[in-house]
C-alpha atoms as a PDB file:
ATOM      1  CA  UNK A   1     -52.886-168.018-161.835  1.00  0.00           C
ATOM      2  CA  UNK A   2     -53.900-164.749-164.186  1.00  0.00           C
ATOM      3  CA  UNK A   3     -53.303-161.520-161.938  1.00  0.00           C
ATOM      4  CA  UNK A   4     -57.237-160.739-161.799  1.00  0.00           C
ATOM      5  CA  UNK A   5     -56.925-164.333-160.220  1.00  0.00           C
ATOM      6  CA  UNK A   6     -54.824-163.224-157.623  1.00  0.00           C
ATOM      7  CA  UNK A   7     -55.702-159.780-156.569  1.00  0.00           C
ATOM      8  CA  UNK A   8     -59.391-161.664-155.974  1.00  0.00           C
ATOM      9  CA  UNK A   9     -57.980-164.249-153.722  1.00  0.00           C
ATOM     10  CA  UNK A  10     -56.084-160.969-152.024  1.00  0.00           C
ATOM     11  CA  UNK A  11     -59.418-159.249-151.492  1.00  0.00           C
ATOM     12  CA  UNK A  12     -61.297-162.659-150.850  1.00  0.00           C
ATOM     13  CA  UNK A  13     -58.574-163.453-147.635  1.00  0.00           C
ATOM     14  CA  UNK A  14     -58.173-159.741-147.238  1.00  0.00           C
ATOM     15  CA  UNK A  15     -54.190-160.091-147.620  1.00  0.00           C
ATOM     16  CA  UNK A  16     -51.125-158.880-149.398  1.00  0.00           C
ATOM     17  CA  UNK A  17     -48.685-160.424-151.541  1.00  0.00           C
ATOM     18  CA  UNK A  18     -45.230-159.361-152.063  1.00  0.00           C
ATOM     19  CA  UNK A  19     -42.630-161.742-154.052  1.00  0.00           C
ATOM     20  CA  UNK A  20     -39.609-161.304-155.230  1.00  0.00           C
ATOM     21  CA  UNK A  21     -36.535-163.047-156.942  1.00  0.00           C
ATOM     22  CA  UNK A  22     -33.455-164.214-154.616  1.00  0.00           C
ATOM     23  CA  UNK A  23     -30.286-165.115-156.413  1.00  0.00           C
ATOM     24  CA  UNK A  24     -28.813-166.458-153.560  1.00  0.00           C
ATOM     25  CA  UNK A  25     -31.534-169.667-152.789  1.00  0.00           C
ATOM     26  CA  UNK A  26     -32.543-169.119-156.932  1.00  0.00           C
ATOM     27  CA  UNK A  27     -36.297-169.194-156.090  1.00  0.00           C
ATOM     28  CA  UNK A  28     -38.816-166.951-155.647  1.00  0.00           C
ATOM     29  CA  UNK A  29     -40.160-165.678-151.991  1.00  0.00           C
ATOM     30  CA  UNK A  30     -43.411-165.437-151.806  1.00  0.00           C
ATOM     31  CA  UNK A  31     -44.700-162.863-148.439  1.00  0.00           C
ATOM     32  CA  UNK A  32     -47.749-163.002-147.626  1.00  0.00           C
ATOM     33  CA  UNK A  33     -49.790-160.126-144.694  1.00  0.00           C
ATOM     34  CA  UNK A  34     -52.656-160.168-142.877  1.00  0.00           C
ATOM     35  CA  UNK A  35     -53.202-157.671-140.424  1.00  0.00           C
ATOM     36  CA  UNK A  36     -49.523-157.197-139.287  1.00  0.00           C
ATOM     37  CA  UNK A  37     -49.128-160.972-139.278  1.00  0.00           C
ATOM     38  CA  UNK A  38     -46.650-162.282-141.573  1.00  0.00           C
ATOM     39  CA  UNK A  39     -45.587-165.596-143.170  1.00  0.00           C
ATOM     40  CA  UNK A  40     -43.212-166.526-146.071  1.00  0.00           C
ATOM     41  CA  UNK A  41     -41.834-169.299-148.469  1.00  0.00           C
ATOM     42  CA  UNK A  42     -39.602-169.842-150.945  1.00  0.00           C
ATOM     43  CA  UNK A  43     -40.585-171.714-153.865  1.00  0.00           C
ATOM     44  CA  UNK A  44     -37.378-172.946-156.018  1.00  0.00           C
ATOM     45  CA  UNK A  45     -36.862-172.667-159.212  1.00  0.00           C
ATOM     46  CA  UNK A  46     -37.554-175.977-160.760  1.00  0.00           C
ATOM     47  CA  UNK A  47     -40.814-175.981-158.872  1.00  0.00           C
ATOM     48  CA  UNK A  48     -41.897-172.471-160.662  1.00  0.00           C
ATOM     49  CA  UNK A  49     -40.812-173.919-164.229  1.00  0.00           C
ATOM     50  CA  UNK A  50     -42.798-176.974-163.913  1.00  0.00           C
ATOM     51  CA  UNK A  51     -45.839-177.574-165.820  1.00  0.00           C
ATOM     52  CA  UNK A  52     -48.031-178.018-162.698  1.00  0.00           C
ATOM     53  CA  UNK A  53     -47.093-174.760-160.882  1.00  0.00           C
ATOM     54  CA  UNK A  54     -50.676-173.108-161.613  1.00  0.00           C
ATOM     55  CA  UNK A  55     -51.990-175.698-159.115  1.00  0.00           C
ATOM     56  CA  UNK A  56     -49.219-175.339-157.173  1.00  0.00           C
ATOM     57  CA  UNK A  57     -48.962-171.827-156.099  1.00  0.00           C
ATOM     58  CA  UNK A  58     -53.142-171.927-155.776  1.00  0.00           C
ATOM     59  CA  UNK A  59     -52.189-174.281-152.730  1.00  0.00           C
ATOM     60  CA  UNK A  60     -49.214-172.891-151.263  1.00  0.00           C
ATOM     61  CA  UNK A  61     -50.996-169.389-151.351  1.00  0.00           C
ATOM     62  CA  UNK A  62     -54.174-171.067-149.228  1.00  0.00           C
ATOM     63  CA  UNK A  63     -52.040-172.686-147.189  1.00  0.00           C
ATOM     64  CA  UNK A  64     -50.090-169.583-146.147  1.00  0.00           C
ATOM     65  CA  UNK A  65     -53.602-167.688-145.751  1.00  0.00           C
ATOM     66  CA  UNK A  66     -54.910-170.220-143.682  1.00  0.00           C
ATOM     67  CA  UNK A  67     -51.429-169.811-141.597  1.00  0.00           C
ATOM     68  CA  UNK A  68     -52.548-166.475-141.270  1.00  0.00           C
ATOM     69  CA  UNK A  69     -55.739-166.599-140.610  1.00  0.00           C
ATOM     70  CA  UNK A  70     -54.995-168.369-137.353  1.00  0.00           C
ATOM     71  CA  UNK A  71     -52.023-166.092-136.233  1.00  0.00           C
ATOM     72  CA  UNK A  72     -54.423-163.023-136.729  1.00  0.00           C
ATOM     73  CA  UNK A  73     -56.910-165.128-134.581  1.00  0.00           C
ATOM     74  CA  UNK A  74     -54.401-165.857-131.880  1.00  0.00           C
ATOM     75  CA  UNK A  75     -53.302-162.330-131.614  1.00  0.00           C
ATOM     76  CA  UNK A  76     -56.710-161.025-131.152  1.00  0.00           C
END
């Protein structure tokens, strides 16, 4: 995914994105927010360097929106 890519789908789902390395697990966490509703994952390394991670991360990120959406539905 390009970055315009993914600040769309942020403003699409209305959500945020944080990620960031962890040396410890060597993958990458991925948060995701929505409303003060989080989720997280951890994608490993060998899944990041393989040559089918665009599609990939497209559905991990719409699964963990959809996770959202229905814990910001629940709440309300």
């Amino acid at each position: 995914m390009t970055v315009k890519e993914v600040l769309d789908f942020c403003a699409e789902r209305e959500v945020e994105i944080y990620t960031r390395y962890d040396f410890i697990c060597a993958g990458l966490i991925v948060k995701m927010r929505k409303k003060n509703v989080e989720t997280d994952t951890v994608i490993s390394r060998e899944e990041a360097t393989s040559a089918g991670f665009g599609l990939t991360i497209r559905f991990i990120l719409r699964q963990m929106a959809a996770e959202l959406d229905k814990g910001v539905t629940h709440d309300n």
